[in-house]
Protein backbone atom coordinates (compact mmCIF):
# COMPACT_ATOMS: atom_id res chain seq x y z
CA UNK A 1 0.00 0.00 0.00
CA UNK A 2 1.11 3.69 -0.77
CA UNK A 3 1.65 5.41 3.25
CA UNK A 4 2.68 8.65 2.21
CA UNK A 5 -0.16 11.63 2.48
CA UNK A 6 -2.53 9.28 3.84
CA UNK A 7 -4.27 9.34 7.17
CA UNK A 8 -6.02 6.34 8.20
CA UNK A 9 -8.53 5.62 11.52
CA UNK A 10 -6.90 2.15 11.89
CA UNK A 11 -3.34 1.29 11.20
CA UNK A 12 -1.18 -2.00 11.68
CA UNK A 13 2.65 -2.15 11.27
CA UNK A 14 3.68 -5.97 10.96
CA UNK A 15 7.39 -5.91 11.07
CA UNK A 16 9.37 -9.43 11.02
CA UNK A 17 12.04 -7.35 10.53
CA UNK A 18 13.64 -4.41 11.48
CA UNK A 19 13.14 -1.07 8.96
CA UNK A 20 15.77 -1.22 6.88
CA UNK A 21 16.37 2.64 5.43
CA UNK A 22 16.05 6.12 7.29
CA UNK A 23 12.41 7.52 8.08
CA UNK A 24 10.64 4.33 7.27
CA UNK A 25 9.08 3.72 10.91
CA UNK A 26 8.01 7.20 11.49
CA UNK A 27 6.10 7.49 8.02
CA UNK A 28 4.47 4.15 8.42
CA UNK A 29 3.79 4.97 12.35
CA UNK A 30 2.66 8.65 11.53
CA UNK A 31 -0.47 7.15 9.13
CA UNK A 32 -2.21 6.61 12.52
CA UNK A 33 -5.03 9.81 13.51
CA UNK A 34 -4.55 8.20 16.90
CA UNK A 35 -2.89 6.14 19.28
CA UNK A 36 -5.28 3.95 20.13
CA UNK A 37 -5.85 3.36 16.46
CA UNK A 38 -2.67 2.13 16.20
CA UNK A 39 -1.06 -1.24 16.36
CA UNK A 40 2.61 -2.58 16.16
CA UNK A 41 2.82 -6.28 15.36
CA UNK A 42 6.78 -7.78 15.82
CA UNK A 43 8.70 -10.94 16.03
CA UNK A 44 12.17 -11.30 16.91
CA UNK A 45 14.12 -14.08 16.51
CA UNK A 46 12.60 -17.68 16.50
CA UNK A 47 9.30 -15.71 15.23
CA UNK A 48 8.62 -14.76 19.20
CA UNK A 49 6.86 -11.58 19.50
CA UNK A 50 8.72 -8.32 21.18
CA UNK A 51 8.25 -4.56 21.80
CA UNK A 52 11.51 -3.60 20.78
CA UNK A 53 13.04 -3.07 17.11
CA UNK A 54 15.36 -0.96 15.51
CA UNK A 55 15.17 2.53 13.83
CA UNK A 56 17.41 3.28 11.30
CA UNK A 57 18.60 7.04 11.51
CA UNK A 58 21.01 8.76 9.31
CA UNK A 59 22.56 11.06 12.11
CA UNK A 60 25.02 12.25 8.87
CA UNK A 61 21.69 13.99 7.53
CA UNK A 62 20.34 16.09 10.87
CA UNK A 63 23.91 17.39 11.31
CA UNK A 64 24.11 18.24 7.90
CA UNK A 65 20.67 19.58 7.94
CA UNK A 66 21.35 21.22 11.04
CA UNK A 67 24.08 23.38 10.14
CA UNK A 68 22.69 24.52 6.67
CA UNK A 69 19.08 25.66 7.89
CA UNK A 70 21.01 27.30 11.41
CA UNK A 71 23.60 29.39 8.95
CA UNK A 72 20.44 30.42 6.25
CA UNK A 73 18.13 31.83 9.13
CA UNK A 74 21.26 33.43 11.16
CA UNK A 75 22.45 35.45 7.30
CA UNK A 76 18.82 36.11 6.79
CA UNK A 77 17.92 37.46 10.44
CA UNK A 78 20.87 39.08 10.26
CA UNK A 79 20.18 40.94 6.81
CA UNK A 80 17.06 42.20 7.79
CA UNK A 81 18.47 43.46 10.95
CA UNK A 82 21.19 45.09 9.30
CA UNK A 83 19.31 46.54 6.65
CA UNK A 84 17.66 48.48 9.18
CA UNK A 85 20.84 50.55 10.65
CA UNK A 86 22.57 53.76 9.30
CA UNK A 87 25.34 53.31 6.75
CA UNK A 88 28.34 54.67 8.96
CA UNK A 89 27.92 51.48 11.35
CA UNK A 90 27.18 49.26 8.20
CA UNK A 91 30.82 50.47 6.72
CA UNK A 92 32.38 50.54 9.93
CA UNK A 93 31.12 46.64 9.98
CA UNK A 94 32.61 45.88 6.68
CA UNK A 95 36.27 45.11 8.65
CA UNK A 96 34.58 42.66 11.04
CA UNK A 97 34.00 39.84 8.37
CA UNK A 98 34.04 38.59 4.80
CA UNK A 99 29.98 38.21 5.34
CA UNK A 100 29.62 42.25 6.33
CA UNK A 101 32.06 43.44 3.88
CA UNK A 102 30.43 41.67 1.12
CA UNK A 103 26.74 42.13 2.47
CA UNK A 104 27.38 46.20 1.74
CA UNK A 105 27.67 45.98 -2.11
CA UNK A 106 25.46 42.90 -2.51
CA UNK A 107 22.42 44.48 -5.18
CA UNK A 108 19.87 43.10 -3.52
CA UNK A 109 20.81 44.20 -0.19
CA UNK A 110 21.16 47.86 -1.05
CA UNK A 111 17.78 47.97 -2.53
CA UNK A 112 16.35 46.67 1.06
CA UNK A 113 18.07 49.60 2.81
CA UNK A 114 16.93 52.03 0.57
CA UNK A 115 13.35 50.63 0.93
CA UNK A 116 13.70 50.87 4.62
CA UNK A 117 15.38 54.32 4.98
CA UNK A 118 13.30 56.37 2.24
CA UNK A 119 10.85 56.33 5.54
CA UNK A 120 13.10 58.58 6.71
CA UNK A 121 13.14 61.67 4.48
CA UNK A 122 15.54 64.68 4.73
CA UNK A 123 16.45 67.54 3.06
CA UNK A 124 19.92 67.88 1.83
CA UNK A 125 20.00 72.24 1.87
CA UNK A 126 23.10 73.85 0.47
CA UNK A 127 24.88 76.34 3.50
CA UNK A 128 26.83 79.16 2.21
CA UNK A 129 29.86 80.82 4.46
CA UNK A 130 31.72 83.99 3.29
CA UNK A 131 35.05 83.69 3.69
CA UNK A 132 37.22 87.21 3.19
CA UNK A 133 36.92 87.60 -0.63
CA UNK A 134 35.98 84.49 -1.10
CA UNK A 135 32.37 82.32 -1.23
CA UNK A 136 32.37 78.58 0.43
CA UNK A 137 29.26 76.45 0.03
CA UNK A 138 28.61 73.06 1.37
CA UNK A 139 25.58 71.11 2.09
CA UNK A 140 23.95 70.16 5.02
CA UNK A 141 21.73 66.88 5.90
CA UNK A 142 18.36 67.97 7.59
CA UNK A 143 16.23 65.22 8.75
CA UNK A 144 12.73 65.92 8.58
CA UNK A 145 11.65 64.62 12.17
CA UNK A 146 14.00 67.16 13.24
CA UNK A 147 12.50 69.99 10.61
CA UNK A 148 8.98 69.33 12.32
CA UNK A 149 9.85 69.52 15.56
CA UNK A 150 11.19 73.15 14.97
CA UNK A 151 12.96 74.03 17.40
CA UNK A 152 16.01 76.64 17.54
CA UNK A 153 18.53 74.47 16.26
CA UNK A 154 22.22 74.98 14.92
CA UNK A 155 23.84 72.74 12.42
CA UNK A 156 27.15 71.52 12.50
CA UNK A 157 29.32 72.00 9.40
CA UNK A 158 31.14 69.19 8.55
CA UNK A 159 34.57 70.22 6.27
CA UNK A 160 33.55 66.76 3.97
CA UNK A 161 30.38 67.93 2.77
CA UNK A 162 32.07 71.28 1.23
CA UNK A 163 31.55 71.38 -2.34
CA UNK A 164 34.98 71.63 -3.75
CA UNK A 165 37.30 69.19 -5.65
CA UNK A 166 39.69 67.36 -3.46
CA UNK A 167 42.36 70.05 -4.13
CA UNK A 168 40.40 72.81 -3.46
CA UNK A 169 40.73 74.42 -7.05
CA UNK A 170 37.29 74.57 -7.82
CA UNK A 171 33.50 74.17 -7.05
CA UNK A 172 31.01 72.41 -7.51
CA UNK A 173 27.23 73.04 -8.50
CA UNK A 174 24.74 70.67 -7.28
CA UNK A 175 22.16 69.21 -10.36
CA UNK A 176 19.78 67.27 -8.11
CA UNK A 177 19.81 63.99 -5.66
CA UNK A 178 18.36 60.66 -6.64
CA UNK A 179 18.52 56.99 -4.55
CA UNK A 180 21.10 58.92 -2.01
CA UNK A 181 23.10 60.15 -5.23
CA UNK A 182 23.86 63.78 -4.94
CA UNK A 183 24.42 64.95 -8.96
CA UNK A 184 27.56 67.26 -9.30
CA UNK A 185 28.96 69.08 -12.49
CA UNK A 186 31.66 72.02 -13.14
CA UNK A 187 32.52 72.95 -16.40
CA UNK A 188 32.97 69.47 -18.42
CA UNK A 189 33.13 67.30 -15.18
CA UNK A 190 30.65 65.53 -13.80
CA UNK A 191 30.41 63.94 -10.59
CA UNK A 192 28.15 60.96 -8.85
CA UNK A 193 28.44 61.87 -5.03
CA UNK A 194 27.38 59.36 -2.22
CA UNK A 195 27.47 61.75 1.07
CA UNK A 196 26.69 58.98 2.98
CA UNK A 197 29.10 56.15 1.82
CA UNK A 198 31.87 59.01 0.93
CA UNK A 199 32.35 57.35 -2.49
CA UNK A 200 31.95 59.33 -5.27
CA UNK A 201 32.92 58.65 -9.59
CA UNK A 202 33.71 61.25 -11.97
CA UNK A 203 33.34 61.94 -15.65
CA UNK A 204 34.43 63.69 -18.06
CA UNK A 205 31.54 65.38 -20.51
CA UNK A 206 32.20 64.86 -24.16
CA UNK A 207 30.06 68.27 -25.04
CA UNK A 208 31.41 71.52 -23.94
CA UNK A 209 28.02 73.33 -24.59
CA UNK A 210 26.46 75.02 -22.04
CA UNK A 211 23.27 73.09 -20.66
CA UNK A 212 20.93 73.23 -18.21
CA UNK A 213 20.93 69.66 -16.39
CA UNK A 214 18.46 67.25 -14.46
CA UNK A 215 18.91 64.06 -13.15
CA UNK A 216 16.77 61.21 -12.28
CA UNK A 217 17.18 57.50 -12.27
CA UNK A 218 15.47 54.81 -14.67
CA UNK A 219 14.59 52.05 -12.87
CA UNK A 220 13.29 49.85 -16.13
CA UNK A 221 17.09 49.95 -16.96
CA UNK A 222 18.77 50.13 -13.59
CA UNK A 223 21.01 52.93 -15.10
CA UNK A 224 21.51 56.69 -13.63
CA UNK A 225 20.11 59.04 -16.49
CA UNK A 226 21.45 62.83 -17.05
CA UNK A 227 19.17 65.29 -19.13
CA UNK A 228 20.43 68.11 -20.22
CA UNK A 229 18.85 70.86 -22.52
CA UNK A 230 19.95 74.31 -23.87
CA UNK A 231 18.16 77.02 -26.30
CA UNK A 232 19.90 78.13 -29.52
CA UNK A 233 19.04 81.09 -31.44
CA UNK A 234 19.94 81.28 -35.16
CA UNK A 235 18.48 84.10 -37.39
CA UNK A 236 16.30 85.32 -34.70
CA UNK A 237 14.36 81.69 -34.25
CA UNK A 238 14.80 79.74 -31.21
CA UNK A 239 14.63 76.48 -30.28
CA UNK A 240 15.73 73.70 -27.65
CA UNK A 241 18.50 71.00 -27.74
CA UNK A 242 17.61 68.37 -25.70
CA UNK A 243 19.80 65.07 -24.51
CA UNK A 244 20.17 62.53 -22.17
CA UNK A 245 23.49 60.79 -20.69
CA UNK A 246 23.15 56.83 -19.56
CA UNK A 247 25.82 57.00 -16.92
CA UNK A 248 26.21 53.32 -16.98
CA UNK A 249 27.99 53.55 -19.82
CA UNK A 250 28.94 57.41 -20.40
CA UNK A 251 27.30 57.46 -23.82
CA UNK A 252 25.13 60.83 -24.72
CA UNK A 253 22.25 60.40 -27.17
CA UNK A 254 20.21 63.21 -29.13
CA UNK A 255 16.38 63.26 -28.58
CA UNK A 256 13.53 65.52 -29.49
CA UNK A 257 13.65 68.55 -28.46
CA UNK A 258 10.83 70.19 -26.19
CA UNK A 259 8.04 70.72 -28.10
CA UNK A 260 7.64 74.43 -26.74
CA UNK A 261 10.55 76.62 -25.02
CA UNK A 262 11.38 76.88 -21.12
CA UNK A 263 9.51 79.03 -19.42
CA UNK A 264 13.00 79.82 -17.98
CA UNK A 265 16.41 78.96 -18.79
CA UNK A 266 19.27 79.77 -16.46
CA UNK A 267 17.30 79.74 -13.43
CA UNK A 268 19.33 76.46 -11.88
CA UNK A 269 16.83 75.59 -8.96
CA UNK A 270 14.02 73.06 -9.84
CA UNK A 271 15.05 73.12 -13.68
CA UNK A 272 12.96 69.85 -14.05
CA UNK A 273 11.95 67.81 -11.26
CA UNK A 274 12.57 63.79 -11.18
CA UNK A 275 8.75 62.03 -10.44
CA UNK A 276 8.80 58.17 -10.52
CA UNK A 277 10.36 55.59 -12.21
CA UNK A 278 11.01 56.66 -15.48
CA UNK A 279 10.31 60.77 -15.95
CA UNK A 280 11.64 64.02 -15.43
CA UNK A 281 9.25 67.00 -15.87
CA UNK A 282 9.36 70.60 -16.59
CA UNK A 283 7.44 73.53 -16.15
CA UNK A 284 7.22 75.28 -20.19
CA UNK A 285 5.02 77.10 -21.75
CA UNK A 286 2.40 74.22 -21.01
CA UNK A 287 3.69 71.33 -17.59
CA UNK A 288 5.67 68.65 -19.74
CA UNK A 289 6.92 65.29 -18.46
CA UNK A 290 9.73 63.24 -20.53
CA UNK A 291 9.66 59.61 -20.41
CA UNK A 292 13.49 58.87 -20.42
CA UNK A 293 13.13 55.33 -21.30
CA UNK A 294 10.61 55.37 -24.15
CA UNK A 295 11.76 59.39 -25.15
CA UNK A 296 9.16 60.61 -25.44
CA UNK A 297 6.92 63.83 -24.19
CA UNK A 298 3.19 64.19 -22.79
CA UNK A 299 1.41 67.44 -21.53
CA UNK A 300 0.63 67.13 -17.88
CA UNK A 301 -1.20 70.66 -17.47
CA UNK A 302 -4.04 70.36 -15.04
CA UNK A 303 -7.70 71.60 -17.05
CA UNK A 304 -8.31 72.92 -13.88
CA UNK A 305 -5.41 75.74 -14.29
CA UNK A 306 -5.77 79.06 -13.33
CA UNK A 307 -5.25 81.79 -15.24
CA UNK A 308 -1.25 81.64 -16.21
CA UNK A 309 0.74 83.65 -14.04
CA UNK A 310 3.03 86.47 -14.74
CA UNK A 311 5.35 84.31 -12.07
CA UNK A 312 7.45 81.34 -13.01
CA UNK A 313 5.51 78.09 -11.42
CA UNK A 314 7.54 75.38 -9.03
CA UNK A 315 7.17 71.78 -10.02
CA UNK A 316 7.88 69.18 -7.04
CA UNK A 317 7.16 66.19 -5.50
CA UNK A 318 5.28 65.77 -2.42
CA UNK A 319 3.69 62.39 -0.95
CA UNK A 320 5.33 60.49 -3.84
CA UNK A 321 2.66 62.61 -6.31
CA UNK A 322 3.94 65.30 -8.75
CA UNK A 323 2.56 68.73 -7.59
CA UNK A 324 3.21 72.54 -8.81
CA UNK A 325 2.98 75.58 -7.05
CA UNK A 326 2.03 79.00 -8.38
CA UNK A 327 1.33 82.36 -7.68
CA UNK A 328 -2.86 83.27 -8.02
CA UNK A 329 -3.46 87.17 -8.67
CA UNK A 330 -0.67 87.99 -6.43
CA UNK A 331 -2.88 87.30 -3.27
CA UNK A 332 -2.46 83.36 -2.90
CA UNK A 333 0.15 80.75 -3.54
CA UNK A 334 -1.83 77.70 -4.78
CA UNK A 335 -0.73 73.81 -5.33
CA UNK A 336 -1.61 71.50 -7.31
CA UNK A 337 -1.07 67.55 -6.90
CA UNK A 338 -1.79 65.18 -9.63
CA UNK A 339 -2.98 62.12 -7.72
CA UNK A 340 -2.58 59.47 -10.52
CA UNK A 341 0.67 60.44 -12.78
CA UNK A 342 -0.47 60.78 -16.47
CA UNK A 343 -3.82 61.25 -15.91
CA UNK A 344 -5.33 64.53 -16.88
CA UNK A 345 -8.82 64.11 -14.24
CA UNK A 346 -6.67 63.34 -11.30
CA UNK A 347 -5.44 66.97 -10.18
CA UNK A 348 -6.60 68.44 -7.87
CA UNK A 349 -5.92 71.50 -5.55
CA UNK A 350 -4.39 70.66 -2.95
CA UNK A 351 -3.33 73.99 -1.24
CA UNK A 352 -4.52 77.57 -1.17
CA UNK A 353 -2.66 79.88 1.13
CA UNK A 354 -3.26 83.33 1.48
CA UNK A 355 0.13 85.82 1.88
CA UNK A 356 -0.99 87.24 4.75
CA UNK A 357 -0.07 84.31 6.64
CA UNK A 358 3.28 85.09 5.84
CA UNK A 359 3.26 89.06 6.17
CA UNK A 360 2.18 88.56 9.33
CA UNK A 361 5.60 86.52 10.09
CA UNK A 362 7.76 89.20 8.39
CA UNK A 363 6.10 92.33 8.00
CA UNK A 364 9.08 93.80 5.65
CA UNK A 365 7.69 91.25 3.50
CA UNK A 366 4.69 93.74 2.72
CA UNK A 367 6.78 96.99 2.43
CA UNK A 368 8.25 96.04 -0.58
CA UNK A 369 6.18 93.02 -2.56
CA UNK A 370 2.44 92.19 -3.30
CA UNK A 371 3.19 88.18 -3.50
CA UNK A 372 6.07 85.68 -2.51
CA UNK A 373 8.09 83.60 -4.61
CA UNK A 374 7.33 79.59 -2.93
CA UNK A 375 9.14 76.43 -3.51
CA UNK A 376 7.03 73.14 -2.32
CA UNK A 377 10.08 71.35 0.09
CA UNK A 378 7.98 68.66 1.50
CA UNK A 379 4.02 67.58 2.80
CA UNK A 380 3.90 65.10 5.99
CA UNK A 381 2.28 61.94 5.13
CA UNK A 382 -1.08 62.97 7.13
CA UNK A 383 -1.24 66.26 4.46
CA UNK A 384 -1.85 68.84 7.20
CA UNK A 385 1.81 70.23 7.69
CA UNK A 386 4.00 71.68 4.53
CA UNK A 387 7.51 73.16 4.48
CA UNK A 388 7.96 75.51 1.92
CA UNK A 389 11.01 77.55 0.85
CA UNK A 390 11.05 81.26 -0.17
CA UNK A 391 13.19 82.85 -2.70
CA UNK A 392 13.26 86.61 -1.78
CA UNK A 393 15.00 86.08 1.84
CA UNK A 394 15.95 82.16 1.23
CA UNK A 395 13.72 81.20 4.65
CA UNK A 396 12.16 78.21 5.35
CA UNK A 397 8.79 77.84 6.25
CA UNK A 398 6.57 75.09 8.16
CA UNK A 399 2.95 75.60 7.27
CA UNK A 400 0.12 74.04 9.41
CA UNK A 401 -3.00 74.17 7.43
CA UNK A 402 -5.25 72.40 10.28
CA UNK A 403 -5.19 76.27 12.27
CA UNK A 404 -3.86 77.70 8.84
CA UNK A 405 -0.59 78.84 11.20
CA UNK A 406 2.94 79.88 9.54
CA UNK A 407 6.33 79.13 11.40
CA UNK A 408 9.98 80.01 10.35
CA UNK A 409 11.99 77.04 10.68
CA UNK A 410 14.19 77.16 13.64
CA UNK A 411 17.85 76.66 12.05
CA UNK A 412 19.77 79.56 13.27
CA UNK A 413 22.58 79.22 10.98
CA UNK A 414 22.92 81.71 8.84
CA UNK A 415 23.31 81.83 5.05
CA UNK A 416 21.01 78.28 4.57
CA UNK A 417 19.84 78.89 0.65
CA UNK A 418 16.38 77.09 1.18
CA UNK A 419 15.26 77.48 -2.12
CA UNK A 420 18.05 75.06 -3.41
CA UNK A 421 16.99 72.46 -1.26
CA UNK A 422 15.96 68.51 -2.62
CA UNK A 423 14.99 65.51 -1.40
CA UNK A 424 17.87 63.07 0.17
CA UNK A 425 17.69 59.58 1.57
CA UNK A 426 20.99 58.20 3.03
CA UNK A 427 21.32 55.17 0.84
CA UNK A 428 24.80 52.71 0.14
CA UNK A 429 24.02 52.84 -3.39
CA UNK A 430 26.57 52.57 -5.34
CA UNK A 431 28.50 55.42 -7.21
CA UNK A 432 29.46 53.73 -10.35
């Protein structure tokens, strides 16, 4: 008869013999629902019957079996627990064992931290110090737990994050952050920066033009993409070259160009803003998104638009939704958040906040201007506090729109340029 996956009310082993292979007697024994159900028939020698036989067990296999399972639950226990620490311990780990060291660059396990720590947003803020004749910038890492708390609060500048070339000779400008990648260029270098790891990879641009950059990261290919555009004028006629790097392999490639011109073209903050997998978007004439790995464009304007105004609009990213903020008639700053990207009936408005919240924090603000120029920094997952940046004095703002009350963030240090702020996630993702 066939014992395996069968369960049986009544069950009787006869065995004239001992079992003669391991895990016989418990699969013909474990047939049985119940004890009392079941009955053991065996003879010994000279066909007398006994209560006692043998049970043949490979002890080779529970060692072996032992060891294996023991070792794959310690490496994954331990993965998971590691994938929830800071990087500086995980690369302080790396010279304890083979198994750390090689647990840092394994693919899979930097995509698990990253999961983990994009729970814990920050904004990576550019701090400027004047020194004699000269201008030094470096960036700061501002978690947002600590942003929310506001309280007065003064950063410590740390001589690494300066943004200058290991000799000092020259600086750099920042292009955007992606993944815990911090985008760098001067002149024809280019620069992949991981604050976090201190790693970074430089490259050399084939095109000396002069572009205006944005960087984002296409996760279809798994490749770090650079777009860069720039407006010529020939015979009075305008119009926009438009490319994108693959930094995986350093190769530049020629796409269409925008089908209408920038709204603005040297203006470096928020030149397009990266919004999930696979786009970068703009703020033209019309709201445009490219789709970096099919190339191609699509209008995103909301129907809903206001009146265009007379004041360059901020494109962003808040709750993982692309949003824009603009000024309405000079009395309002209003945002907009398309809930489902690429499609049209999904905006909404999500914002509308009257200046007087804000002349009421800095009444200079009303001597000299009629409306404020905003940047959208960051919305809490719950939607009822925002932190906004403004342009004129290069404060930072934490909005509360559930008693529609206005606080200046409390980072006393001095010279923070707010408005060239972006989103940063410590990450160990790699550089190259």
């Amino acid at each position: 008869m066939t014992i395996n996956k069968q369960s049986l009310k009544h069950v009787v082993v006869y065995l004239p013999t001992p079992v003669f292979s391991h895990g016989q007697l418990y699969v013909a024994v474990s047939r049985a629902r119940s004890k009392e159900g079941l009955k053991i028939l065996m003879t010994g020698e000279d066909d007398e019957n006994t209560n006692v036989t043998s049970n043949v067990v490979y002890e080779e296999v529970f060692r072996s079996y032992g060891r294996q399972t023991s070792v794959v639950l310690l490496n994954e226990l331990m993965t998971e627990i590691l994938s929830l620490l800071p990087v500086k311990p995980l690369m302080q780990f790396r010279c304890v064992n083979k198994f750390y060291n090689t647990l840092v660059f394994d693919p899979h396990f930097i995509q698990m931290h990253l999961k983990n720590f994009a729970r814990n947003p920050n904004l990576m803020v550019i701090a400027r110090q004047y020194n004699f004749n000269s201008v030094d910038d470096g960036v700061v890492n501002l978690p947002i737990s600590l942003l929310l708390k506001n309280s007065l609060t003064t950063i410590y500048y740390d001589p690494y994050y300066r943004l200058t070339n290991e000799n000092g000779s020259y600086h750099w400008r920042v292009i955007g952050s992606c993944n815990g990648l911090i985008c760098l260029y001067h002149g024809s270098r280019l620069c992949l920066w991981n604050p976090a790891t201190r790693t970074k990879s430089e490259f050399v641009l084939a095109s000396q033009e002069c572009f205006v950059f944005s960087f984002g990261y296409d996760s279809l290919n798994g490749n770090n993409k650079l777009v860069a555009f720039n407006i010529t004028v020939k015979s009075g006629n305008a119009r926009s070259v438009v490319k994108v790097l693959s930094l995986k392999d350093n190769y530049w490639r020629n796409i269409q160009c925008f089908p209408v011109l920038p709204l603005y073209k040297f203006v470096r903050t928020q030149n397009g803003v990266y919004f999930s997998s696979t786009t970068i978007n703009w703020a033209l004439q019309d709201y445009f998104g490219l789709d970096y790995y099919h190339l191609n464009y699509s209008s995103i304007t909301p129907e809903k638009f206001y009146k265009v105004s007379r004041h360059q609009p901020k494109p962003a990213v808040l709750m993982d939704c692309l949003c824009f903020g603009h000024d309405y008639e000079e009395t309002y700053f209003v945002i907009w958040q398309m809930k489902d990207f690429g499609v049209q009936s999904s905006w909404i408005q999500l914002f509308k906040i009257t200046y007087k919240n804000f002349f009421s924090c800095y009444c200079d603000f009303a001597m000299y201007s009629t409306w404020l120029d905003f940047l959208p920094l960051y919305l809490s997952e719950n939607g009822d506090t925002l932190i906004l940046a403004n342009n004129e004095e290069n404060e930072g703002f934490i909005y509360n729109c559930r008693d529609d009350r206005v606080e200046k963030i409390g980072i006393t240090n001095k010279n923070m340029l707010w408005f060239e702020a972006w989103d940063y996630v410590e990450s160990l993702v790699l550089t190259h």
